[in-house]
PDB file of N, CA and C in Angstrom:
ATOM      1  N   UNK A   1       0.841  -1.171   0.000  1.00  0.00           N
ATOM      2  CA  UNK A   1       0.000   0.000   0.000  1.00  0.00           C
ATOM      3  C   UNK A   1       0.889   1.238   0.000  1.00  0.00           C
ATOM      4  N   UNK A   2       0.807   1.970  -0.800  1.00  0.00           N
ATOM      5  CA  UNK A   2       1.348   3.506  -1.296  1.00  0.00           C
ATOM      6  C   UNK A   2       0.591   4.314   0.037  1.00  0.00           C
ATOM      7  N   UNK A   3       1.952   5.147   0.767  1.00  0.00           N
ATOM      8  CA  UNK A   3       1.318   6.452   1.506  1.00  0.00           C
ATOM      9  C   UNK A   3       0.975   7.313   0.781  1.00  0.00           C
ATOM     10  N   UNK A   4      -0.318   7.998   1.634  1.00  0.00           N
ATOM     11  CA  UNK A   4      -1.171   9.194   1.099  1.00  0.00           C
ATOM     12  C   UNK A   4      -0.319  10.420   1.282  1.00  0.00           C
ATOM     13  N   UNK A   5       0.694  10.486   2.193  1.00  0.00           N
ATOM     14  CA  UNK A   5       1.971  11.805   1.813  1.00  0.00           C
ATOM     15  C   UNK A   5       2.656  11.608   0.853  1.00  0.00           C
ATOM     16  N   UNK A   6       2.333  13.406   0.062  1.00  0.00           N
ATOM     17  CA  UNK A   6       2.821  13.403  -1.356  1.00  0.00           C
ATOM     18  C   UNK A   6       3.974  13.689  -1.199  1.00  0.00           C
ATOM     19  N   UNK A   7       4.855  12.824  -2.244  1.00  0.00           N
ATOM     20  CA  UNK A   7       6.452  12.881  -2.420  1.00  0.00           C
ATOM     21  C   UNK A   7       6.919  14.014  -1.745  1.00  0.00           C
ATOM     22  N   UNK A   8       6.586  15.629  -1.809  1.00  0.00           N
ATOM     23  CA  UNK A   8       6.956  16.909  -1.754  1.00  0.00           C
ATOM     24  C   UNK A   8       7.039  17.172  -0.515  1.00  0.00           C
ATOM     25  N   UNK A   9       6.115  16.529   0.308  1.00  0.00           N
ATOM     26  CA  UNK A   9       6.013  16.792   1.715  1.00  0.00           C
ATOM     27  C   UNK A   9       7.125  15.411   2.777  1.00  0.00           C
ATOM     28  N   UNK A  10       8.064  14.633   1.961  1.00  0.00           N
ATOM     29  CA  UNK A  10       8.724  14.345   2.880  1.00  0.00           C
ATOM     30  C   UNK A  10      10.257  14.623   3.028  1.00  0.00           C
ATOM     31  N   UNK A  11      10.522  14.541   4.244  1.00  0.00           N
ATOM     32  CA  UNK A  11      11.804  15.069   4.517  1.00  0.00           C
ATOM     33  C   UNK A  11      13.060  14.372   4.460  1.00  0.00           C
ATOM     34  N   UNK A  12      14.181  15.067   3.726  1.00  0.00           N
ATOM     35  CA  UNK A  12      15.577  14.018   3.654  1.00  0.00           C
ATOM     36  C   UNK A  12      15.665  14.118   4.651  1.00  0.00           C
ATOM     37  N   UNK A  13      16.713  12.760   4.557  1.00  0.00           N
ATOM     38  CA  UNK A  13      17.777  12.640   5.904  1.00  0.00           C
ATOM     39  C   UNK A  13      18.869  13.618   5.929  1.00  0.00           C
ATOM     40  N   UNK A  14      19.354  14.686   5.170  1.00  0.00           N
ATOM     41  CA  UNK A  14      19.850  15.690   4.651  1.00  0.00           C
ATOM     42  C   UNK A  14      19.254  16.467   6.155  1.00  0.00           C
ATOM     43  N   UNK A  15      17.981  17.053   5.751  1.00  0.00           N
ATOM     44  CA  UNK A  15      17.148  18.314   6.438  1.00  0.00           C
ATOM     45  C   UNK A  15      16.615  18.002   7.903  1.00  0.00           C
ATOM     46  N   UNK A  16      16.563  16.238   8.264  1.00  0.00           N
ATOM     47  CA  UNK A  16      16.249  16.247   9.353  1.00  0.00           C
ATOM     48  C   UNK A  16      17.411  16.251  10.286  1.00  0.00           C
ATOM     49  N   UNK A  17      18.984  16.212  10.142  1.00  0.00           N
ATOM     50  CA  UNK A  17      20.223  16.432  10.255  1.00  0.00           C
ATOM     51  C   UNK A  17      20.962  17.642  10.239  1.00  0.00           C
ATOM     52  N   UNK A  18      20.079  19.019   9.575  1.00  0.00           N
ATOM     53  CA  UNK A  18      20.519  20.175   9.786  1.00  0.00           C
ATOM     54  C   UNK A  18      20.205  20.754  10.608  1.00  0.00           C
ATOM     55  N   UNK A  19      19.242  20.597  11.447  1.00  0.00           N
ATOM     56  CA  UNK A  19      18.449  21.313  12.943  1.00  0.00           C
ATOM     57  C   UNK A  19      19.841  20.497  13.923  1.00  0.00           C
ATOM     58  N   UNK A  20      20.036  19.182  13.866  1.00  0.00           N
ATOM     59  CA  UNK A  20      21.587  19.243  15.001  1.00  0.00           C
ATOM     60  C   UNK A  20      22.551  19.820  14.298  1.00  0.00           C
ATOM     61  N   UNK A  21      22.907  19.585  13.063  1.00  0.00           N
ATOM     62  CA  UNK A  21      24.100  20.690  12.698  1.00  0.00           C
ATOM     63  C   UNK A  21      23.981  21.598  13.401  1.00  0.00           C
ATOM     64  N   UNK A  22      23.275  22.799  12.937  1.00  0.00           N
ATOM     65  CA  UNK A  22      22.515  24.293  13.326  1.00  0.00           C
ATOM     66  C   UNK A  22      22.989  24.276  14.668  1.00  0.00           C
ATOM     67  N   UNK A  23      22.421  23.461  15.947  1.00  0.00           N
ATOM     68  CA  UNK A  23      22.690  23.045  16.968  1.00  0.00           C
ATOM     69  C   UNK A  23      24.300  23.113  17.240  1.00  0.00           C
ATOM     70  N   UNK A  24      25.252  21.802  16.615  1.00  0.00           N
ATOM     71  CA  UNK A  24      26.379  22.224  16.949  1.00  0.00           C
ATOM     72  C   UNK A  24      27.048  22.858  16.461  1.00  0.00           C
ATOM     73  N   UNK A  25      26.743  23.615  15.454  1.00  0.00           N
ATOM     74  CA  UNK A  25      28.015  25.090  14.883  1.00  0.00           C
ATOM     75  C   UNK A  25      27.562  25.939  16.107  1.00  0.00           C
ATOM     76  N   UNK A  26      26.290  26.365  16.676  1.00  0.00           N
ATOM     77  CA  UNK A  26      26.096  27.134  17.230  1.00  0.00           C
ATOM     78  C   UNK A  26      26.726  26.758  18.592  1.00  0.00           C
ATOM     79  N   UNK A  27      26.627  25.992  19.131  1.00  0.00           N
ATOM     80  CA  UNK A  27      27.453  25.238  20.503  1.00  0.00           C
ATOM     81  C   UNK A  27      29.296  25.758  19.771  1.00  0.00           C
ATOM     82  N   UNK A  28      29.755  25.162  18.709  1.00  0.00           N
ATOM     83  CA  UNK A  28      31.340  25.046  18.516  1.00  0.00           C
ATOM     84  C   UNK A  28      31.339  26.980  19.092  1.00  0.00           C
ATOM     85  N   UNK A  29      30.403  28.127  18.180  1.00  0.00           N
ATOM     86  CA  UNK A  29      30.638  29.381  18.134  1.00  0.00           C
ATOM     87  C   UNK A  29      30.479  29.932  19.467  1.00  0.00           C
ATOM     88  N   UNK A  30      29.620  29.253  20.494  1.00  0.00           N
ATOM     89  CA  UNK A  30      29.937  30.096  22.031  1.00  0.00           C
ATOM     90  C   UNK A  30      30.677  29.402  22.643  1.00  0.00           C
ATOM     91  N   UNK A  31      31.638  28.319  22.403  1.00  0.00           N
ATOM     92  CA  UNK A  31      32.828  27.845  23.338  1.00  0.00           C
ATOM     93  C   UNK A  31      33.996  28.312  22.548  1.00  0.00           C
ATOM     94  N   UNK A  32      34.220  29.273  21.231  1.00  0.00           N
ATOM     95  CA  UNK A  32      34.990  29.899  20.672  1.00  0.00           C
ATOM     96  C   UNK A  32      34.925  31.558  21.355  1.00  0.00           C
ATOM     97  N   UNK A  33      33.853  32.095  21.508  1.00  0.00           N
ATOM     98  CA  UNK A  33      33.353  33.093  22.427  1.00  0.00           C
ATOM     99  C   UNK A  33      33.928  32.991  23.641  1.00  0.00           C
ATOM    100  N   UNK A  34      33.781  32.174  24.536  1.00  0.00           N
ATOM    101  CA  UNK A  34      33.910  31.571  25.785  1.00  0.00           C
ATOM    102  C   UNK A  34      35.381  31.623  25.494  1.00  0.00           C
ATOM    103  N   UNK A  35      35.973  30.769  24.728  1.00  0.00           N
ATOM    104  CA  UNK A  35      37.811  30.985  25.190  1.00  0.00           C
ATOM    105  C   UNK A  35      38.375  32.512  24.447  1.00  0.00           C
ATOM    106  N   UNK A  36      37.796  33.212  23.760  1.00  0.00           N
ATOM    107  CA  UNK A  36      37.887  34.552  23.822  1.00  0.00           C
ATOM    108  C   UNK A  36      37.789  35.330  24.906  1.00  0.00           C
ATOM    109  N   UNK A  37      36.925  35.329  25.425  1.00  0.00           N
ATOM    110  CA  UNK A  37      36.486  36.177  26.712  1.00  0.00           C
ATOM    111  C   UNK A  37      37.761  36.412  28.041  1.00  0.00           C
ATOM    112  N   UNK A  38      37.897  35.000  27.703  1.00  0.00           N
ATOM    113  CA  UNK A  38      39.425  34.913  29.008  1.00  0.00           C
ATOM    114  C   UNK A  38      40.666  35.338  28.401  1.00  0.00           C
ATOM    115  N   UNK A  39      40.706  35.317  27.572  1.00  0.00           N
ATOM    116  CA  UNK A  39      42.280  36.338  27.114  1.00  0.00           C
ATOM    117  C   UNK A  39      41.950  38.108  27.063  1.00  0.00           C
ATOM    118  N   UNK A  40      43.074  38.306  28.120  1.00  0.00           N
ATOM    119  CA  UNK A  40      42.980  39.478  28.335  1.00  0.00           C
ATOM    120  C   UNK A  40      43.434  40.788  27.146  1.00  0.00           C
ATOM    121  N   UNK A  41      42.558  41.805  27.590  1.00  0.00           N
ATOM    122  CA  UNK A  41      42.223  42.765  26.823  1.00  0.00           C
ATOM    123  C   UNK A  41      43.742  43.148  25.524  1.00  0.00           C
ATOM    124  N   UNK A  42      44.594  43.410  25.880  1.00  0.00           N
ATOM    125  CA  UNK A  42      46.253  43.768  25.988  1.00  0.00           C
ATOM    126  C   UNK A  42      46.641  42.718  24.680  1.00  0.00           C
ATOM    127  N   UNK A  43      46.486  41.073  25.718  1.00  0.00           N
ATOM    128  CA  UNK A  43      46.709  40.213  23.996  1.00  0.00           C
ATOM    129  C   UNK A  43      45.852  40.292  23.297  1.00  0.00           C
ATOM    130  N   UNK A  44      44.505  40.490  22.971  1.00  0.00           N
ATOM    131  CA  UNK A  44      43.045  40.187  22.417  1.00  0.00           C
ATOM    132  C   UNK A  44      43.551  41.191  20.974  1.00  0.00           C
ATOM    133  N   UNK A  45      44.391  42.382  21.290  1.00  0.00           N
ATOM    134  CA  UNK A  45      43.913  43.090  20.256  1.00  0.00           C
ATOM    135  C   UNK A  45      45.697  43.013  19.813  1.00  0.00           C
ATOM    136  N   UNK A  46      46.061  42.599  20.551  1.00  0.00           N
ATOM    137  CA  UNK A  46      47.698  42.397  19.490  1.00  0.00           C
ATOM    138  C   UNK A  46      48.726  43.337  20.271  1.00  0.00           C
ATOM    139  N   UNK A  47      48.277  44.609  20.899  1.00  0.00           N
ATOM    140  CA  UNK A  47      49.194  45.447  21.355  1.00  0.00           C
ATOM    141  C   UNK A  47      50.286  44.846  22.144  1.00  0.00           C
ATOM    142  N   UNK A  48      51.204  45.769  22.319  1.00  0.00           N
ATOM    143  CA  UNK A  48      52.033  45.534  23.219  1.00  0.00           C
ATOM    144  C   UNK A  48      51.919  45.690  24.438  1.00  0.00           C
ATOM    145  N   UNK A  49      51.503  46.615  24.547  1.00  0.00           N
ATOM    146  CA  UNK A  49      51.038  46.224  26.234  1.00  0.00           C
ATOM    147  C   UNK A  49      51.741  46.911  27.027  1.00  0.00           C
ATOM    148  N   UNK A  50      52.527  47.798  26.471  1.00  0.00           N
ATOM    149  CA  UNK A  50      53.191  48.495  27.375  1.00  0.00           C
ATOM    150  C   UNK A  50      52.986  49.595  28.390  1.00  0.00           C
ATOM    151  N   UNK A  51      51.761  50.024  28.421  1.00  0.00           N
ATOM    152  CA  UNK A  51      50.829  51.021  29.345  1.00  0.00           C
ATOM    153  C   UNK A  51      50.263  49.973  30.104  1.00  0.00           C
ATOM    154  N   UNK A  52      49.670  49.562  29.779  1.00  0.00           N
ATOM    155  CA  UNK A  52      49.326  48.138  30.968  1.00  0.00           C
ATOM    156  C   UNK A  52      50.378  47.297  31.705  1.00  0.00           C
ATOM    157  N   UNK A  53      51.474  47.515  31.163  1.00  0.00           N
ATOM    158  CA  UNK A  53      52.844  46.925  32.089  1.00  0.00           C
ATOM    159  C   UNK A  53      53.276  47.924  32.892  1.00  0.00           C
ATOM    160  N   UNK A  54      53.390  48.883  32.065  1.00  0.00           N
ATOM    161  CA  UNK A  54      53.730  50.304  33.297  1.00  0.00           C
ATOM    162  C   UNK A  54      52.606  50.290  34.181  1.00  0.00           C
ATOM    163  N   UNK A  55      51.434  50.212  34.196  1.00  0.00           N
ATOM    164  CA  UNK A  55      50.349  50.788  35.564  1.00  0.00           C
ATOM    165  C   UNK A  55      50.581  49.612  36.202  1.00  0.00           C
ATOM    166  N   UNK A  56      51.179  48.358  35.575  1.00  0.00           N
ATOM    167  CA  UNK A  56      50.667  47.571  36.677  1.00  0.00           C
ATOM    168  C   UNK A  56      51.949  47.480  37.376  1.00  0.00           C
ATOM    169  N   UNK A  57      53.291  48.259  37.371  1.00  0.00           N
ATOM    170  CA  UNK A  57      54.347  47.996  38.419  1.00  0.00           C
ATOM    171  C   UNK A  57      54.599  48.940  39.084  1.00  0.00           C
ATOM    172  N   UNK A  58      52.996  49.829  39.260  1.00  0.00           N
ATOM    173  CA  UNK A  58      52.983  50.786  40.296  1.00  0.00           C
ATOM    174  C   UNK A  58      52.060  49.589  41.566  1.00  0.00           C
ATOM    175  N   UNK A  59      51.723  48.167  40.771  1.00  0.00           N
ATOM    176  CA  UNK A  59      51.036  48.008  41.859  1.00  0.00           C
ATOM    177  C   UNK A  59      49.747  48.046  41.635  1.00  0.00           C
ATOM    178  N   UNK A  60      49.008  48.765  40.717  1.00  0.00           N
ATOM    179  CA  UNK A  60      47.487  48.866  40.139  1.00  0.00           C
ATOM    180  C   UNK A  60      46.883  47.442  39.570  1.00  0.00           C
ATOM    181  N   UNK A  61      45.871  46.820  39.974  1.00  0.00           N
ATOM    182  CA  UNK A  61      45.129  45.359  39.365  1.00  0.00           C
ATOM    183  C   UNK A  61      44.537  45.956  38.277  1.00  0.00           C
ATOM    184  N   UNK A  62      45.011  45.562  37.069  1.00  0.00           N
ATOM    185  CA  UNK A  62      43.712  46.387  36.495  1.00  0.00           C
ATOM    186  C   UNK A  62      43.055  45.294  35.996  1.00  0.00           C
ATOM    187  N   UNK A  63      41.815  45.921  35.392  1.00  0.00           N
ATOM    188  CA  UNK A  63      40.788  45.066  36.273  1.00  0.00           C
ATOM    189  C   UNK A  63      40.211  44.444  34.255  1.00  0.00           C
ATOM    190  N   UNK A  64      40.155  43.228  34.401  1.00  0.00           N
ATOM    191  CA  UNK A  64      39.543  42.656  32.947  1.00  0.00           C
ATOM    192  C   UNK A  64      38.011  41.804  33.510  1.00  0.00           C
ATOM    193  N   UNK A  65      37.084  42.252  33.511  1.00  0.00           N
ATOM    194  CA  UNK A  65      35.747  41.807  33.654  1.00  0.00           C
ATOM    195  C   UNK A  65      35.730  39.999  32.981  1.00  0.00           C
ATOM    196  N   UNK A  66      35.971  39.342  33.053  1.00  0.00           N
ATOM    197  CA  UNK A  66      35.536  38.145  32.052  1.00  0.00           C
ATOM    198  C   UNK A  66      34.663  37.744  31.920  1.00  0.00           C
ATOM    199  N   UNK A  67      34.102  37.670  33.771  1.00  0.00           N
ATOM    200  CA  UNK A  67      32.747  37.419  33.975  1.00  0.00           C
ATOM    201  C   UNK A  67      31.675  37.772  32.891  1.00  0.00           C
ATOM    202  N   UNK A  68      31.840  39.079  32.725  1.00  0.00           N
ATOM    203  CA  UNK A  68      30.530  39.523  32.274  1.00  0.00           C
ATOM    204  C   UNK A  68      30.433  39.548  31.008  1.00  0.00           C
ATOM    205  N   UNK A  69      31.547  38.575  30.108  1.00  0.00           N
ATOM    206  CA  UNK A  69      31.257  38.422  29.019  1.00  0.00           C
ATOM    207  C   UNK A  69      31.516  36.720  28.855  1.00  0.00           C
ATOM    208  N   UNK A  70      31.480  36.230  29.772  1.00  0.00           N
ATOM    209  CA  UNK A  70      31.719  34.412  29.697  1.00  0.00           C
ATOM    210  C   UNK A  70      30.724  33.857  30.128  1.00  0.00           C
ATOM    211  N   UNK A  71      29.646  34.271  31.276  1.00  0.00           N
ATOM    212  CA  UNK A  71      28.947  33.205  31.494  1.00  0.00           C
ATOM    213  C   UNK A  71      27.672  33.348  31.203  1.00  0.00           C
ATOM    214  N   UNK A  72      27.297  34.422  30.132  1.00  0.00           N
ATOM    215  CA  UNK A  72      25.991  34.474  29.283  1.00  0.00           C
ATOM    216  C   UNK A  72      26.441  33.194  28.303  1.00  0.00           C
ATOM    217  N   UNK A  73      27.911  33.517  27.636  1.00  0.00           N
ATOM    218  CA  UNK A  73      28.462  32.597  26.338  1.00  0.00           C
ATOM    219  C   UNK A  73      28.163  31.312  26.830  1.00  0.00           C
ATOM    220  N   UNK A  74      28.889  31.118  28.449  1.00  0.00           N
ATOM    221  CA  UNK A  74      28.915  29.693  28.996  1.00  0.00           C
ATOM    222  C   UNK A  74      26.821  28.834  28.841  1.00  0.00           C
ATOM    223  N   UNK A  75      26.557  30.206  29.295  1.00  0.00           N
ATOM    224  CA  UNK A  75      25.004  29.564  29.679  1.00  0.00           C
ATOM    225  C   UNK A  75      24.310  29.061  27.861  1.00  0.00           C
ATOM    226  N   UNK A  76      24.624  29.605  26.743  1.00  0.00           N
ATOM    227  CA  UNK A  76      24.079  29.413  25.450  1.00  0.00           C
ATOM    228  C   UNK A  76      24.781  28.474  25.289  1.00  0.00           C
ATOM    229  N   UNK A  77      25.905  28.238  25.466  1.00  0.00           N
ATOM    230  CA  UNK A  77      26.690  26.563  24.820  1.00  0.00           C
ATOM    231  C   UNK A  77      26.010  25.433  25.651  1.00  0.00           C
ATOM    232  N   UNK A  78      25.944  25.941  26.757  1.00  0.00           N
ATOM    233  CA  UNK A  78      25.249  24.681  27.489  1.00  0.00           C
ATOM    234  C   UNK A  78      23.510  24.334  26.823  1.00  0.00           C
ATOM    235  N   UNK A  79      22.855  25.449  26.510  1.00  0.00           N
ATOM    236  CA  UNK A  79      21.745  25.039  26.114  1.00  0.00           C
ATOM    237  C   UNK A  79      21.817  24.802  24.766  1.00  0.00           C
ATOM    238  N   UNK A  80      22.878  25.097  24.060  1.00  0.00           N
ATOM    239  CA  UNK A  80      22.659  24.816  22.603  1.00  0.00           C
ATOM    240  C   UNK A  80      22.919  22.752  22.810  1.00  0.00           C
ATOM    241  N   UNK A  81      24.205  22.520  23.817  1.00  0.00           N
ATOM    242  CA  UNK A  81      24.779  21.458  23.657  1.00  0.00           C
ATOM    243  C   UNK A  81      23.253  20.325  23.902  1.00  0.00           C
ATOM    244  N   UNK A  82      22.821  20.827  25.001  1.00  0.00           N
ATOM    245  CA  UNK A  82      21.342  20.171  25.882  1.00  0.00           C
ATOM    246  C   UNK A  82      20.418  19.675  24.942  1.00  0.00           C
ATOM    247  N   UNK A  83      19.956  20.905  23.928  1.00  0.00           N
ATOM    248  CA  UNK A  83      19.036  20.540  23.018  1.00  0.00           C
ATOM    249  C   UNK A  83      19.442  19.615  21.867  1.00  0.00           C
ATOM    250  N   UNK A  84      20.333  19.031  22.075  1.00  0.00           N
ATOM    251  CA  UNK A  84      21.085  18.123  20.600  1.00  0.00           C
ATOM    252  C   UNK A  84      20.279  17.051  20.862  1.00  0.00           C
ATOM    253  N   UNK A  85      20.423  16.147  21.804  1.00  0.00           N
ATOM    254  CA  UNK A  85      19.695  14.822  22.738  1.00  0.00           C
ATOM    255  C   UNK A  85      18.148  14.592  22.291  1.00  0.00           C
ATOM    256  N   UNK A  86      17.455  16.217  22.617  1.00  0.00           N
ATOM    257  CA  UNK A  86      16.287  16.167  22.521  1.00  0.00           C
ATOM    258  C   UNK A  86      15.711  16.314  21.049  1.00  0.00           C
ATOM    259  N   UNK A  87      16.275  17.155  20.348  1.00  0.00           N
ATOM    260  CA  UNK A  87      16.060  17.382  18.885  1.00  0.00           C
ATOM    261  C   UNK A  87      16.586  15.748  18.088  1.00  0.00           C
ATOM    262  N   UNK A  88      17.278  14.877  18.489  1.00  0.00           N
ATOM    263  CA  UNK A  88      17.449  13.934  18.114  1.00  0.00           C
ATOM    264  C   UNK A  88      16.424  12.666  18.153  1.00  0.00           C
ATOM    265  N   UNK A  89      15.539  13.195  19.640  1.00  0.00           N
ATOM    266  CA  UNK A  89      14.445  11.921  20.094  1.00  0.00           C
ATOM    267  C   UNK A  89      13.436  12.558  19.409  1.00  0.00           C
ATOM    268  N   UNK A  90      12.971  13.746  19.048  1.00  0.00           N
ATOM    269  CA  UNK A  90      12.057  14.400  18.409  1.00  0.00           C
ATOM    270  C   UNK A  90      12.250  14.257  16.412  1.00  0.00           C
ATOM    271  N   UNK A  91      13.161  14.184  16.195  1.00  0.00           N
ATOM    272  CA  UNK A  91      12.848  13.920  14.977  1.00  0.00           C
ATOM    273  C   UNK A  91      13.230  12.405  14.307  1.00  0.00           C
ATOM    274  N   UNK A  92      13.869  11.421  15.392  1.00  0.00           N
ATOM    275  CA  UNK A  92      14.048  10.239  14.971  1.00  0.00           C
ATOM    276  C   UNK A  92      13.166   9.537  15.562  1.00  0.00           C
ATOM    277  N   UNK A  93      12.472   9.833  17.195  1.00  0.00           N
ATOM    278  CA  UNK A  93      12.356   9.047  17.715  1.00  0.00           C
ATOM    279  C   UNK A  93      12.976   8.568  18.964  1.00  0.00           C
ATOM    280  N   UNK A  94      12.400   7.460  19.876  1.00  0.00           N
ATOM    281  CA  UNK A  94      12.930   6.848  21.336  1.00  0.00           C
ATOM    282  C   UNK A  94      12.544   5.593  20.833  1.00  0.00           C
ATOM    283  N   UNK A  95      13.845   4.437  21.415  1.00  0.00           N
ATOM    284  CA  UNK A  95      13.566   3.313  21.387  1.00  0.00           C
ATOM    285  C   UNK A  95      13.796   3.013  22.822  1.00  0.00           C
ATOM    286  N   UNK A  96      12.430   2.331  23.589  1.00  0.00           N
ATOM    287  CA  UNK A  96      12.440   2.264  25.232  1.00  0.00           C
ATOM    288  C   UNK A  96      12.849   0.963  25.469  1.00  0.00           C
ATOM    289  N   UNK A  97      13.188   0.021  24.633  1.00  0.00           N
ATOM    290  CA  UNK A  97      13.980  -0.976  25.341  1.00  0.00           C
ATOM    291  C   UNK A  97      15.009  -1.899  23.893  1.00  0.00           C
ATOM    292  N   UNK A  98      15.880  -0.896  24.117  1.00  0.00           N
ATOM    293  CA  UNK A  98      16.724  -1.020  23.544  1.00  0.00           C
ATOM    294  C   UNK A  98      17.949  -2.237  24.143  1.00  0.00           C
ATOM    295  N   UNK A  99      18.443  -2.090  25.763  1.00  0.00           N
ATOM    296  CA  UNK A  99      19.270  -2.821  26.154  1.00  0.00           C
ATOM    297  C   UNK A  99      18.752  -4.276  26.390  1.00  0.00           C
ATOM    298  N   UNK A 100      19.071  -5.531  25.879  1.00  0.00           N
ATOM    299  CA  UNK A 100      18.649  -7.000  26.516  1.00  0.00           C
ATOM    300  C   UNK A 100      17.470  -7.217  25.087  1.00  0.00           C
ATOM    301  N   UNK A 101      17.534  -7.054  23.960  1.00  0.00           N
ATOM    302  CA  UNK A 101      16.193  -6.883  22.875  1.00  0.00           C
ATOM    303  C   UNK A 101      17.005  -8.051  22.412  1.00  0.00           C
ATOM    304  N   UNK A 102      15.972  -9.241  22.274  1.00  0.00           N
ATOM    305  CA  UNK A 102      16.272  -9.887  21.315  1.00  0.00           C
ATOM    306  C   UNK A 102      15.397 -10.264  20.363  1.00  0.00           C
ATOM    307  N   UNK A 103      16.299  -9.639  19.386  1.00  0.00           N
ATOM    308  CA  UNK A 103      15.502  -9.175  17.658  1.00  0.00           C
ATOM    309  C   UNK A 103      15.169 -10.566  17.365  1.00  0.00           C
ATOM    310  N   UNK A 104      15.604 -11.329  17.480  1.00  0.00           N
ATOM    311  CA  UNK A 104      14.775 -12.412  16.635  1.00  0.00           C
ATOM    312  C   UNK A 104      13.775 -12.975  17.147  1.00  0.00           C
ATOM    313  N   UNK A 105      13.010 -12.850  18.551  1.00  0.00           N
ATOM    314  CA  UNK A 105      11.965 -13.114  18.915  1.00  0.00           C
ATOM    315  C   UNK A 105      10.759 -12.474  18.250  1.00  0.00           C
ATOM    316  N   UNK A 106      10.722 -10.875  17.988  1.00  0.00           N
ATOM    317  CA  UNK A 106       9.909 -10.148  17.447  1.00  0.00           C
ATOM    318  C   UNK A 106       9.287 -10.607  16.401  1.00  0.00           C
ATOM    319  N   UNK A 107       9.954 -11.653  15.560  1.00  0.00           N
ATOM    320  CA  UNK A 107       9.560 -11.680  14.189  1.00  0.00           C
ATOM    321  C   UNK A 107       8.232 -12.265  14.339  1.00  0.00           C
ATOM    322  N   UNK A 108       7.358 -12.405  13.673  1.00  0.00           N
ATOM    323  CA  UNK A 108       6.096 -13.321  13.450  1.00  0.00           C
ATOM    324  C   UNK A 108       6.691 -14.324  11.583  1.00  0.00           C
ATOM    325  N   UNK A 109       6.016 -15.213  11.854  1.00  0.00           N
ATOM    326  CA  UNK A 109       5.911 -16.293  10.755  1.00  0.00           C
ATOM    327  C   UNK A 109       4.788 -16.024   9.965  1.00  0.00           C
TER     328      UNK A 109
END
């Protein structure tokens, strides 16, 4: 028996595989963010650094925030990474007893 979904309306294995792509480029791009954030200001942009070496052997901390640009990045990689699992049971499917299955019982004659 032929399904009543027309050819046009089904989906490659191509397109149901680009929603986790999508998923992990976007995860690879905030743990590239994330190890940006921690290199300080001085190397980040190439300078030398030599005003920032002078203030700091008076003794001055100066001060590089990381925080406040790492753990928004940290919190989106984690949810991009999270949703991979679920976008995987949602468009393939759950198999609930997968461990101890023995396939050749299933069959019928």
């Amino acid at each position: 028996m032929l399904s009543s979904t027309p050819r046009s309306a089904l989906i490659s294995h191509d397109e149901l595989w680009a929603a986790v792509d999508r998923r992990v480029a976007a995860a690879q791009f905030f743990l590239s963010e994330m190890s940006k954030d921690l290199v300080p200001p001085q190397e980040k942009t190439g300078e030398d650094g030599s005003l920032l070496k002078a203030i700091r052997t008076t003794g001055v901390t100066v001060n590089h925030p990381w925080e406040d640009r790492f753990y928004p990045h940290f919190n989106a990689f984690l949810a991009m990474t999270r949703s991979v699992p679920e976008i995987v049971n949602c468009l393939f499917g759950f198999d609930r007893k997968v461990i101890g299955v023995d396939w050749g019982n299933g069959f019928q004659s």
